[in-house]
N, C-alpha and C. Protein backbone atom coordinates (compact mmCIF):
# COMPACT_ATOMS: atom_id res chain seq x y z
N UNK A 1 37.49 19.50 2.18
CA UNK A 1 36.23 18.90 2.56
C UNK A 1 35.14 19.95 2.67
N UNK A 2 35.31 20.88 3.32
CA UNK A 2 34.27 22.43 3.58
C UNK A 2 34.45 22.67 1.97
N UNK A 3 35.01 23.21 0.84
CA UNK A 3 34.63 23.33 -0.13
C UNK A 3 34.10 22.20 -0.78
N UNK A 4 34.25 21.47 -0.97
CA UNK A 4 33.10 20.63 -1.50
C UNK A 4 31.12 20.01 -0.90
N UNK A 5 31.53 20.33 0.30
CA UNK A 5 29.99 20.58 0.91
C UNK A 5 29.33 21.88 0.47
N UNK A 6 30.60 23.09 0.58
CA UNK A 6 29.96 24.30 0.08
C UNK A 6 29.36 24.10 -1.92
N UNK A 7 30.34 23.38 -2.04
CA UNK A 7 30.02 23.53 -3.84
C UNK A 7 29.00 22.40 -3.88
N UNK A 8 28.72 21.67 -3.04
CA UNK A 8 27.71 20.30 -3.09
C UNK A 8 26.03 21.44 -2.51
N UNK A 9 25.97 21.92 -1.57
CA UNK A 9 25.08 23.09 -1.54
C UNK A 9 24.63 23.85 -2.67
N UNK A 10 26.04 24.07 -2.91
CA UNK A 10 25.41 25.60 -3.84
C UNK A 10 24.59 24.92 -4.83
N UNK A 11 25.34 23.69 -5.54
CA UNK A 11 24.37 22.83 -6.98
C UNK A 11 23.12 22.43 -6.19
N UNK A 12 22.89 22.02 -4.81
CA UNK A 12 21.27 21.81 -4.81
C UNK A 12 20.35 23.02 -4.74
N UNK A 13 21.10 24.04 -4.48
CA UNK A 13 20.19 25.36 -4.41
C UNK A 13 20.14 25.90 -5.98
N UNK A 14 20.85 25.70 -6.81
CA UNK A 14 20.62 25.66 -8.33
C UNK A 14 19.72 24.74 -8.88
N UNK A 15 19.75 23.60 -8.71
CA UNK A 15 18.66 23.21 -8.54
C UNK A 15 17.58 23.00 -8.04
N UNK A 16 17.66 23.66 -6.93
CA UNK A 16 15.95 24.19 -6.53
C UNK A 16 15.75 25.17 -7.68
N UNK A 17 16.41 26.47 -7.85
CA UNK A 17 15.62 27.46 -8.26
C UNK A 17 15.48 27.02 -9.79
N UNK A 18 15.79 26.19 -10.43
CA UNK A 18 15.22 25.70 -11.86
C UNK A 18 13.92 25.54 -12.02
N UNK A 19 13.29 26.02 -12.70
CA UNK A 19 11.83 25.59 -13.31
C UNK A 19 11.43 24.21 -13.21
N UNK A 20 10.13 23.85 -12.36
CA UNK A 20 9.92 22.70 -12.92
C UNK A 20 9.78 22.21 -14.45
N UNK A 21 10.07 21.03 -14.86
CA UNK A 21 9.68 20.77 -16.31
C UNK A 21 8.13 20.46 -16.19
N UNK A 22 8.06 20.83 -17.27
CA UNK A 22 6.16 20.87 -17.80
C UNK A 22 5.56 19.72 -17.90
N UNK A 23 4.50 20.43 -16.43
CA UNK A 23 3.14 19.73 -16.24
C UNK A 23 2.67 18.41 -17.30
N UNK A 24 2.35 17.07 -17.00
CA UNK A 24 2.10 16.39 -17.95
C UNK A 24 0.52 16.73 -17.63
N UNK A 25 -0.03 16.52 -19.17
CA UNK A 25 -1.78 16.62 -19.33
C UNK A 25 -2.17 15.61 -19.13
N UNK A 26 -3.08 15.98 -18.31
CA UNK A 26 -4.43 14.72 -18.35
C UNK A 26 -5.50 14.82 -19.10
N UNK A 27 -5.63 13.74 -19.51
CA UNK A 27 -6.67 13.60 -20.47
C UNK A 27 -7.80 12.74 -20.03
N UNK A 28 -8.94 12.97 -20.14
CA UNK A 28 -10.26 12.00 -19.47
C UNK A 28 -10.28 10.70 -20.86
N UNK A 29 -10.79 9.19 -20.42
CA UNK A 29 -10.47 8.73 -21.13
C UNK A 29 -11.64 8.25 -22.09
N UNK A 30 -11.92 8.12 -23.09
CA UNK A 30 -12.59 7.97 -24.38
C UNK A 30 -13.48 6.91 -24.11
N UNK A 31 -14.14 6.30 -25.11
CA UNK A 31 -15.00 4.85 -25.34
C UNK A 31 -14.06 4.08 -25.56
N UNK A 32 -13.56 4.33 -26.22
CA UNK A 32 -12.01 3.60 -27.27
C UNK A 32 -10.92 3.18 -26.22
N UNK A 33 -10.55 4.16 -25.05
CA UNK A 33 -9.48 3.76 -24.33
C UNK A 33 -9.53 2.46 -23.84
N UNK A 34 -8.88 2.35 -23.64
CA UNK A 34 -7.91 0.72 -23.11
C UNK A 34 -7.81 0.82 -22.05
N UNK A 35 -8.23 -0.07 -20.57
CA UNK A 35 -7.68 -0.24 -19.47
C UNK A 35 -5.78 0.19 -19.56
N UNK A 36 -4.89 0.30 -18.83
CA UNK A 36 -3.99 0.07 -18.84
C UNK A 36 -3.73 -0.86 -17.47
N UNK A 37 -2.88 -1.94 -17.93
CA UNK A 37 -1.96 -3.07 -17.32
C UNK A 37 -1.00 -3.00 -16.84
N UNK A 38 -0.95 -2.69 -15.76
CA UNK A 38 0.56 -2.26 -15.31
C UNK A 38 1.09 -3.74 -15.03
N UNK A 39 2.73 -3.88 -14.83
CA UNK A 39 3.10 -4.82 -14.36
C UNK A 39 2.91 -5.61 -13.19
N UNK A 40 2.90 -4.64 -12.44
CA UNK A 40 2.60 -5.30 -10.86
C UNK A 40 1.08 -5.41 -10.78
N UNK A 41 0.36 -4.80 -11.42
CA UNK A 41 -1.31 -5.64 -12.01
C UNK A 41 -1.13 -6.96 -12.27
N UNK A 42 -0.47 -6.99 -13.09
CA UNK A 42 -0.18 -8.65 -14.13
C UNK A 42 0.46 -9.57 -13.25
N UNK A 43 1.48 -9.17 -12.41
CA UNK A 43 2.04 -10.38 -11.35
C UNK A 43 1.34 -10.22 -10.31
N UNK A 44 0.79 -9.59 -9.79
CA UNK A 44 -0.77 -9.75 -8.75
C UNK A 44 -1.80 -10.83 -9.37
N UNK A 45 -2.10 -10.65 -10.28
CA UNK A 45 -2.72 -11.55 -11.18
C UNK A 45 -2.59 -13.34 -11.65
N UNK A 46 -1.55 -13.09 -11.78
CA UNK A 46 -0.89 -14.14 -12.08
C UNK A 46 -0.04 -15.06 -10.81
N UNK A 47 0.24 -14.50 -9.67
CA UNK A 47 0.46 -14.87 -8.18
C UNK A 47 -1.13 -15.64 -8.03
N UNK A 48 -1.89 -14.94 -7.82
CA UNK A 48 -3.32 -15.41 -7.50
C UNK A 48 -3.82 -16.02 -8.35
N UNK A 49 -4.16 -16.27 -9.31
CA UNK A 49 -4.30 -17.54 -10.12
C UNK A 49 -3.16 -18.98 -9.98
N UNK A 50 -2.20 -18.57 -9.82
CA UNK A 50 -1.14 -19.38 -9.58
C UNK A 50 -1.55 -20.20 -7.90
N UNK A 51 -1.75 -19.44 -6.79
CA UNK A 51 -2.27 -19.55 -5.46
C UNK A 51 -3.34 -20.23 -5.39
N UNK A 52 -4.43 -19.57 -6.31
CA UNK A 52 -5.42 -20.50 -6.21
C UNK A 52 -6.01 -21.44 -6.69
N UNK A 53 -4.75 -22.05 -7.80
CA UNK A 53 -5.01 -23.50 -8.41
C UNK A 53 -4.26 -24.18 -8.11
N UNK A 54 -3.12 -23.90 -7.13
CA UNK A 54 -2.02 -24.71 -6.53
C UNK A 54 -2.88 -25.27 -4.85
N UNK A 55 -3.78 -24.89 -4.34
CA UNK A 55 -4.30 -24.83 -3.35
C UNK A 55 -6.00 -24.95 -3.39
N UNK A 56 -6.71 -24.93 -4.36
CA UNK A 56 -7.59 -24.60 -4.36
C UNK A 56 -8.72 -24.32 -3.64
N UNK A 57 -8.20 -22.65 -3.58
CA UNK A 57 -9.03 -21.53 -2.25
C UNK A 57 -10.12 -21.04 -3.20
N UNK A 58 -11.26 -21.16 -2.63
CA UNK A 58 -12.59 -20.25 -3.22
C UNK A 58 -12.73 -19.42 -1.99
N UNK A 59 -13.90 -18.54 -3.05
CA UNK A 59 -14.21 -17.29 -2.03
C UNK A 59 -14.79 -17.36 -0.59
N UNK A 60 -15.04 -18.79 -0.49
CA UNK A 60 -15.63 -19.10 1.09
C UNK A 60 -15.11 -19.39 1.69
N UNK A 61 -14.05 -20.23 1.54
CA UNK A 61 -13.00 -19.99 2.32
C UNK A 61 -11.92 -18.77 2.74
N UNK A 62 -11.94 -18.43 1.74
CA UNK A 62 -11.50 -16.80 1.98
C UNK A 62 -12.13 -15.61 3.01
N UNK A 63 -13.82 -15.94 2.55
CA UNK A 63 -14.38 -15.18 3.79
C UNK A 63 -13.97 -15.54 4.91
N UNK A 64 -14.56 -17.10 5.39
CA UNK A 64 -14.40 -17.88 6.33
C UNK A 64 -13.43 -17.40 7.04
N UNK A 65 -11.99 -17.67 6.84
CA UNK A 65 -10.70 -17.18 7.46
C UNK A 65 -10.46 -16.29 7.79
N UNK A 66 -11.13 -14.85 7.08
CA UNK A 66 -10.89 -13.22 7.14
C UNK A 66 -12.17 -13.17 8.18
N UNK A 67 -13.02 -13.75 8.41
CA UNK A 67 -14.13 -13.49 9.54
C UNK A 67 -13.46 -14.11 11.06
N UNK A 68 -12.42 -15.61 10.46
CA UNK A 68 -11.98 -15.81 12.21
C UNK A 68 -11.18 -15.36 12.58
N UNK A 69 -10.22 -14.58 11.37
CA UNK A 69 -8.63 -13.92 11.63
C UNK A 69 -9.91 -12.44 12.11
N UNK A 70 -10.46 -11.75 12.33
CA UNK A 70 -10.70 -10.30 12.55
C UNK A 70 -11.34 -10.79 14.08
N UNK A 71 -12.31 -12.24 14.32
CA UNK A 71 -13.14 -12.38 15.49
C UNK A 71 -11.72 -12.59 16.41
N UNK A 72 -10.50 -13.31 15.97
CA UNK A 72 -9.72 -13.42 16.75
C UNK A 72 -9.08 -12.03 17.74
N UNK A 73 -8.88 -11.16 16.63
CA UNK A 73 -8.32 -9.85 16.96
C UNK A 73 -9.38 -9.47 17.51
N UNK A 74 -10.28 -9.03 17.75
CA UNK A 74 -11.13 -8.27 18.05
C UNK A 74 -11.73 -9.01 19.32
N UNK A 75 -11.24 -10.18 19.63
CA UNK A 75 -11.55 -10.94 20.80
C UNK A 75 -10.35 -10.56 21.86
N UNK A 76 -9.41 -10.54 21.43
CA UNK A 76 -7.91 -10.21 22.11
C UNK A 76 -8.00 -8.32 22.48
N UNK A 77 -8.61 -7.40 21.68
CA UNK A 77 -8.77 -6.21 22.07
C UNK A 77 -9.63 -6.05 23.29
N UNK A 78 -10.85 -7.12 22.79
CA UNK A 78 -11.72 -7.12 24.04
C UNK A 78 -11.34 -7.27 25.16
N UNK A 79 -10.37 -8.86 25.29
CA UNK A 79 -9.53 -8.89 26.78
C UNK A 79 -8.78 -7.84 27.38
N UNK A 80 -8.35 -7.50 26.07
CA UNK A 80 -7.05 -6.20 26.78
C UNK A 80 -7.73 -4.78 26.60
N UNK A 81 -9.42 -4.70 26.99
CA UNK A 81 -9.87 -3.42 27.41
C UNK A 81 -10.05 -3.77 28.37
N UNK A 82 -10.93 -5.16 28.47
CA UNK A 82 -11.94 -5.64 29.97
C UNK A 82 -10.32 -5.48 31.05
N UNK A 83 -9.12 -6.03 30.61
CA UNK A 83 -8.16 -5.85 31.87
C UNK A 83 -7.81 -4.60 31.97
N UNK A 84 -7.94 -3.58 30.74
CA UNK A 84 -7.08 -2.81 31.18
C UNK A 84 -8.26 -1.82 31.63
N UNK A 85 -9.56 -2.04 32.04
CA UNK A 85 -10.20 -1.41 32.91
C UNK A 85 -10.74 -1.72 34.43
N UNK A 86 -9.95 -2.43 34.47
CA UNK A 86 -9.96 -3.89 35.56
C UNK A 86 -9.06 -2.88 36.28
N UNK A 87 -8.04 -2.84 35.96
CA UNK A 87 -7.12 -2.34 36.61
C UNK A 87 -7.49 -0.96 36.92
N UNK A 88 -7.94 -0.11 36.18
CA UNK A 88 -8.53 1.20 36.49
C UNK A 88 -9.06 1.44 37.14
N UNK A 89 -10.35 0.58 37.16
CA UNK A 89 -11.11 0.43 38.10
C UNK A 89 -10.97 -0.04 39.63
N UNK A 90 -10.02 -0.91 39.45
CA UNK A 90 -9.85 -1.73 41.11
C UNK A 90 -8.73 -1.05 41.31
């Protein structure tokens, strides 16, 4: 068991001291270039189009909800300063 932790060591310290493999280039991108599409772009995409014709959410409602979901939180912080200086105080 001790030799094989020792020989399981020694190969990660061989592989530390290996060279990294070479730097990939970046290149700035052209007139010509192409967005690229990643996958999880495309099913983000396609979730939310899917979401919002199964339900049909527009952007005002969207605000709407993200303005009472933050007044909510931010109403609940308020209580739990006003008490928790309540208590400090008294």
């Amino acid at each position: 068991m001790q030799k094989q932790v020792a020989y399981d060591v020694h190969d990660s310290i061989d592989a530390a001291r290996q060279p990294p493999a070479k730097p990939e280039v970046v290149r700035l991108a052209g007139a010509s270039a192409a967005p690229v599409d990643s996958p999880a772009r495309q099913l983000q995409r396609d979730v939310a189009a899917a979401f919002g014709a199964k339900r049909g959410w527009s952007v005002r409602r969207t605000v709407v909800l993200g303005a009472a979901y933050h007044g909510v939180i931010l109403s609940a912080l308020v209580m739990a300063a006003v008490e928790t200086f309540g208590h400090v105080a008294g």
